[in-house]
C-alpha atoms as a PDB file:
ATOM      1  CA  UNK A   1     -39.338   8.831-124.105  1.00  0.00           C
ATOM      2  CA  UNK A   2     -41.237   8.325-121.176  1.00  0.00           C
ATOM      3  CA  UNK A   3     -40.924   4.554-119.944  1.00  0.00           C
ATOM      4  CA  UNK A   4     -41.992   2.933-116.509  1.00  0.00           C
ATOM      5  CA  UNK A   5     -40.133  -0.707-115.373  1.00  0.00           C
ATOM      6  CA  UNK A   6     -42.063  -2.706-112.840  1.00  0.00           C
ATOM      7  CA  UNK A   7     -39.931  -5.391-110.760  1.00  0.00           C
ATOM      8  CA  UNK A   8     -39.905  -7.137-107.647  1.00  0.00           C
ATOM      9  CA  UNK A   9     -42.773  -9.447-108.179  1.00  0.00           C
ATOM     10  CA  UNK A  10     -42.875 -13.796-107.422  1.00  0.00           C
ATOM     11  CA  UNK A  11     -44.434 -15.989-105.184  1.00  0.00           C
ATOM     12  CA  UNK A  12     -44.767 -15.780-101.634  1.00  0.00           C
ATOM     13  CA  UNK A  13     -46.934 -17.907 -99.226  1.00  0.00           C
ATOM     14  CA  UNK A  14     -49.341 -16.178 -97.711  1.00  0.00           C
ATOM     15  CA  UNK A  15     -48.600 -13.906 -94.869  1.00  0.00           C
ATOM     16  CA  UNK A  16     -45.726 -13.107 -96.769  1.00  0.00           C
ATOM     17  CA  UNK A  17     -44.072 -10.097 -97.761  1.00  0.00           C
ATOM     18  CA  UNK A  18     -42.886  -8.447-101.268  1.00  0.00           C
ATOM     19  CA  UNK A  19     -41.706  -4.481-102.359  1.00  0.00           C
ATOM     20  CA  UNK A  20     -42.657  -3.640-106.223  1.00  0.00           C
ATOM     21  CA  UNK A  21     -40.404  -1.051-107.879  1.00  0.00           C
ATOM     22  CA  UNK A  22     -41.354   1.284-110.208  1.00  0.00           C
ATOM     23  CA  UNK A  23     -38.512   3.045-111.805  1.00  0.00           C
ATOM     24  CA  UNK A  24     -39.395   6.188-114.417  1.00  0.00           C
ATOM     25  CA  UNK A  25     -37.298   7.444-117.083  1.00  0.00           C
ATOM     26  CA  UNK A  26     -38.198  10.344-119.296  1.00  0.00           C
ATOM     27  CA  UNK A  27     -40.119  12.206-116.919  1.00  0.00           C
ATOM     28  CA  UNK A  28     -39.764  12.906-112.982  1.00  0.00           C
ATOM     29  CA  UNK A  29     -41.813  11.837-110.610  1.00  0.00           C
ATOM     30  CA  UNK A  30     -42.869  14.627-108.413  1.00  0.00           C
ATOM     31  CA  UNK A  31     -44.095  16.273-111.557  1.00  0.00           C
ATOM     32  CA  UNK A  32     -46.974  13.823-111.675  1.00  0.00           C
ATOM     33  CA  UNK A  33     -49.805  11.302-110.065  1.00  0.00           C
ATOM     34  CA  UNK A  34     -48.202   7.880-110.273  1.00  0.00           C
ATOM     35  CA  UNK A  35     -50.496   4.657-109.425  1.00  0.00           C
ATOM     36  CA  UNK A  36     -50.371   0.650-108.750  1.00  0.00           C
ATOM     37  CA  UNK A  37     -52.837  -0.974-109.901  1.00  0.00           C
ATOM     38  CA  UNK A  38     -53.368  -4.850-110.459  1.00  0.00           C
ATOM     39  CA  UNK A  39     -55.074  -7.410-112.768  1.00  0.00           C
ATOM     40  CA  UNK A  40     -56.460 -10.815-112.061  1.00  0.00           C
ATOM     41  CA  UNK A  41     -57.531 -13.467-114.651  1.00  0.00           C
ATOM     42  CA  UNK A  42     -60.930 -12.610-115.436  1.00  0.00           C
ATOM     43  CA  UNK A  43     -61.023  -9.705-113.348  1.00  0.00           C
ATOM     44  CA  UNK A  44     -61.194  -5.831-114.282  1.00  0.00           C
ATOM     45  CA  UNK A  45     -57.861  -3.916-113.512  1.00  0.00           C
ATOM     46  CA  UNK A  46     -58.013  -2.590-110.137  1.00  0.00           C
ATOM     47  CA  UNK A  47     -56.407   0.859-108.592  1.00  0.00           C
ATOM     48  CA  UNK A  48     -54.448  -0.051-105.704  1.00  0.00           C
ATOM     49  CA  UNK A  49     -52.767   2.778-104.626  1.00  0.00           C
ATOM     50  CA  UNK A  50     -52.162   6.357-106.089  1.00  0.00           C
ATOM     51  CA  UNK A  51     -49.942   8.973-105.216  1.00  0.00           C
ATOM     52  CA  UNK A  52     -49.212  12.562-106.094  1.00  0.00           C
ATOM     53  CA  UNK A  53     -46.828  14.446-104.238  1.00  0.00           C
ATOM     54  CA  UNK A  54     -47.562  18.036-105.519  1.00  0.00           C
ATOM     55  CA  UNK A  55     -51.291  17.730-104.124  1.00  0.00           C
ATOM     56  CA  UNK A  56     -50.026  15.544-101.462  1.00  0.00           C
ATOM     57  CA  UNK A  57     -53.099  13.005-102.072  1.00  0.00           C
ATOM     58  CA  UNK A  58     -52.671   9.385-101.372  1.00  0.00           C
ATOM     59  CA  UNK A  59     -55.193   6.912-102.366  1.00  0.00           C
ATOM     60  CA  UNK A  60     -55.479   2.822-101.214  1.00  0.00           C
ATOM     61  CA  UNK A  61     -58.303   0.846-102.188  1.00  0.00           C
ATOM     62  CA  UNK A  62     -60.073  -0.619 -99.527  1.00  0.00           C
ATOM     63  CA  UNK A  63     -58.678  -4.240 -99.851  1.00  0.00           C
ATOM     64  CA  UNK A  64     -54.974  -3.224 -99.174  1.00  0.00           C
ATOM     65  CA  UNK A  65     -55.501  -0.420 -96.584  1.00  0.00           C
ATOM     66  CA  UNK A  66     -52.854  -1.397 -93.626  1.00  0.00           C
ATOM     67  CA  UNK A  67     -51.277  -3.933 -95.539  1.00  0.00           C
ATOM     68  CA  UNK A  68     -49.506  -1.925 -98.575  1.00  0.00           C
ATOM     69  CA  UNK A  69     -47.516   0.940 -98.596  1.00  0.00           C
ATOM     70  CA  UNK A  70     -46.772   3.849-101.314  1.00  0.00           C
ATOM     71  CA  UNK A  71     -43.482   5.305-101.295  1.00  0.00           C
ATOM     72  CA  UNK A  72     -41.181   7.034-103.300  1.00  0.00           C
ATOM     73  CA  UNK A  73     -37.121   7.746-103.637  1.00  0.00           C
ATOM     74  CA  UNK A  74     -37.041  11.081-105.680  1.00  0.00           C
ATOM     75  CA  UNK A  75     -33.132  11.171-106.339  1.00  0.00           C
ATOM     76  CA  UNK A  76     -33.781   7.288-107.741  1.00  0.00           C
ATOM     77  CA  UNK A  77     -36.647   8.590-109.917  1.00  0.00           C
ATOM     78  CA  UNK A  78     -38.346   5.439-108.477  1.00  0.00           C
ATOM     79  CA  UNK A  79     -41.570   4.724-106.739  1.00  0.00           C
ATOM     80  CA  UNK A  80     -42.377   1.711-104.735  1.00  0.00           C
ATOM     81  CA  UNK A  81     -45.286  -0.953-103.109  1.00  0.00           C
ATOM     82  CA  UNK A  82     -44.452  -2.653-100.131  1.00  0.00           C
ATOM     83  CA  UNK A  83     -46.964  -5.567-100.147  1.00  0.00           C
ATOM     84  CA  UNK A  84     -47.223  -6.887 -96.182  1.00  0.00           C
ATOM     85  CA  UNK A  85     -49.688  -9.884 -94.855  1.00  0.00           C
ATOM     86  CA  UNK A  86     -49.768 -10.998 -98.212  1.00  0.00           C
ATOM     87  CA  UNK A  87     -53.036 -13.206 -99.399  1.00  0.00           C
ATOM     88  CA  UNK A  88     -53.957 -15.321-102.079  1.00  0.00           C
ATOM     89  CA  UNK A  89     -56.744 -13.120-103.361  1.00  0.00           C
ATOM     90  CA  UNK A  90     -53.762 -10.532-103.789  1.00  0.00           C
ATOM     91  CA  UNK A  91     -52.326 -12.861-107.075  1.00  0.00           C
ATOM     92  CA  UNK A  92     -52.465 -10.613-110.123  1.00  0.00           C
ATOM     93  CA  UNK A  93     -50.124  -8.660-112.516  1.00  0.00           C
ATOM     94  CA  UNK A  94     -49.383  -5.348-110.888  1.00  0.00           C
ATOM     95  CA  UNK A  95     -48.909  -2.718-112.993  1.00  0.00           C
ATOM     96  CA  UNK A  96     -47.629   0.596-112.440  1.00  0.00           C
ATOM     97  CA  UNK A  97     -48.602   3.871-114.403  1.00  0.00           C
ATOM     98  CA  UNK A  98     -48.256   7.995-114.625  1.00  0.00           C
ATOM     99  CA  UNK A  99     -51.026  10.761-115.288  1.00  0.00           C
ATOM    100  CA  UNK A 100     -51.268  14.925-114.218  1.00  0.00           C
ATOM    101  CA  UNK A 101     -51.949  14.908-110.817  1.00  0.00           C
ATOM    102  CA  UNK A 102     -55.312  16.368-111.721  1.00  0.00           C
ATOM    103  CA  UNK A 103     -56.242  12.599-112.658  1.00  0.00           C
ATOM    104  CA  UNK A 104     -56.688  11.534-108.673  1.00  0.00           C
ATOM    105  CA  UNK A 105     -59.099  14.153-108.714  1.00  0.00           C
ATOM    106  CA  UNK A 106     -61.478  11.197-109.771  1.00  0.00           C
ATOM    107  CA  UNK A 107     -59.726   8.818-107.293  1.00  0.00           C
ATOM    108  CA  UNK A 108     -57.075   6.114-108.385  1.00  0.00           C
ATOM    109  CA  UNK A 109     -58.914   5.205-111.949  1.00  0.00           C
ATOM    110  CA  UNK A 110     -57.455   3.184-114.600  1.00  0.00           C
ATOM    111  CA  UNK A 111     -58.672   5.338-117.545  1.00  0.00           C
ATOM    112  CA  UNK A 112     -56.930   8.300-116.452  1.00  0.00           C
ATOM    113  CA  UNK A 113     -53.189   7.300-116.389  1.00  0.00           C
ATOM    114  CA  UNK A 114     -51.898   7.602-119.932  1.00  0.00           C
ATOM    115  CA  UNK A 115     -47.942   5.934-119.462  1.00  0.00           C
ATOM    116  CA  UNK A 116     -47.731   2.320-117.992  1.00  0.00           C
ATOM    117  CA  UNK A 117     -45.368  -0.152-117.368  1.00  0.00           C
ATOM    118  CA  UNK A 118     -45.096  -4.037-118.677  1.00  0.00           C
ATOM    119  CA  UNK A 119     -46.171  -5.263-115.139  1.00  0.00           C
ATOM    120  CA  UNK A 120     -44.926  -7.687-112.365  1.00  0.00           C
ATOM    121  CA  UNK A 121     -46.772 -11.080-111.202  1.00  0.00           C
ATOM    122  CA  UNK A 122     -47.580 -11.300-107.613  1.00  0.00           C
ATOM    123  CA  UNK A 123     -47.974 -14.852-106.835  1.00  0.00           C
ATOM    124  CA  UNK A 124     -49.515 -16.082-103.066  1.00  0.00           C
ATOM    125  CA  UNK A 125     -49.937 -19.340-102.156  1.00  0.00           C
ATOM    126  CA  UNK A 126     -52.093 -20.136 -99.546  1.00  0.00           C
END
């Protein structure tokens, strides 16, 4: 069964600092595109960052570029955000989620990952 586990979400005052696990069972990582995305109230899910190590592509959305950080610890099966210079428009449910790593082929797109996770609330207070 593949399953995805989000953690390492809270609050944080702005300017603040926070690292989002990811941690896969069922399936390995490098086998596949995995990607962070976020939801705000009223707000369309969002693709913040996608990775896929067998076509070595890594995708940020504009927003986040310089400030967040993909990474991943194979032997852990577990990939990871870190969220730096944190700001209040960053407050959302992050999510993370799997797909072939032909799905980044159309850049770091919600429709195209097929396993996700329950999701972690980033808070920041300004």
């Amino acid at each position: 069964e593949v399953r995805l586990v989000e953690s390492g979400g809270g609050l944080v005052q702005a300017g603040g600092s926070l690292r989002l696990s990811c941690a896969a069972t069922g399936f390995t990582f490098d086998d596949y595109a995995i990607g962070w995305f976020r939801q705000a109230p009223g707000k369309d899910r969002e693709g913040v960052s996608c990775f896929s190590s067998s076509d070595g592509i890594t995708y940020y959305a504009n927003s986040v570029k310089g400030r967040f950080t993909i990474s991943g610890d194979n032997p852990k099966n577990t990939m990871y955000l870190q969220l730096n210079s944190l700001k209040p428009e960053d407050t959302a449910v992050y999510y993370c989620a799997a797909a072939s790593p032909a799905a980044l082929g159309s850049g770091c797109r919600s429709e195209y990952f097929g396993a996700w996770g329950q999701g972690t609330q980033v808070t920041v207070s300004s």
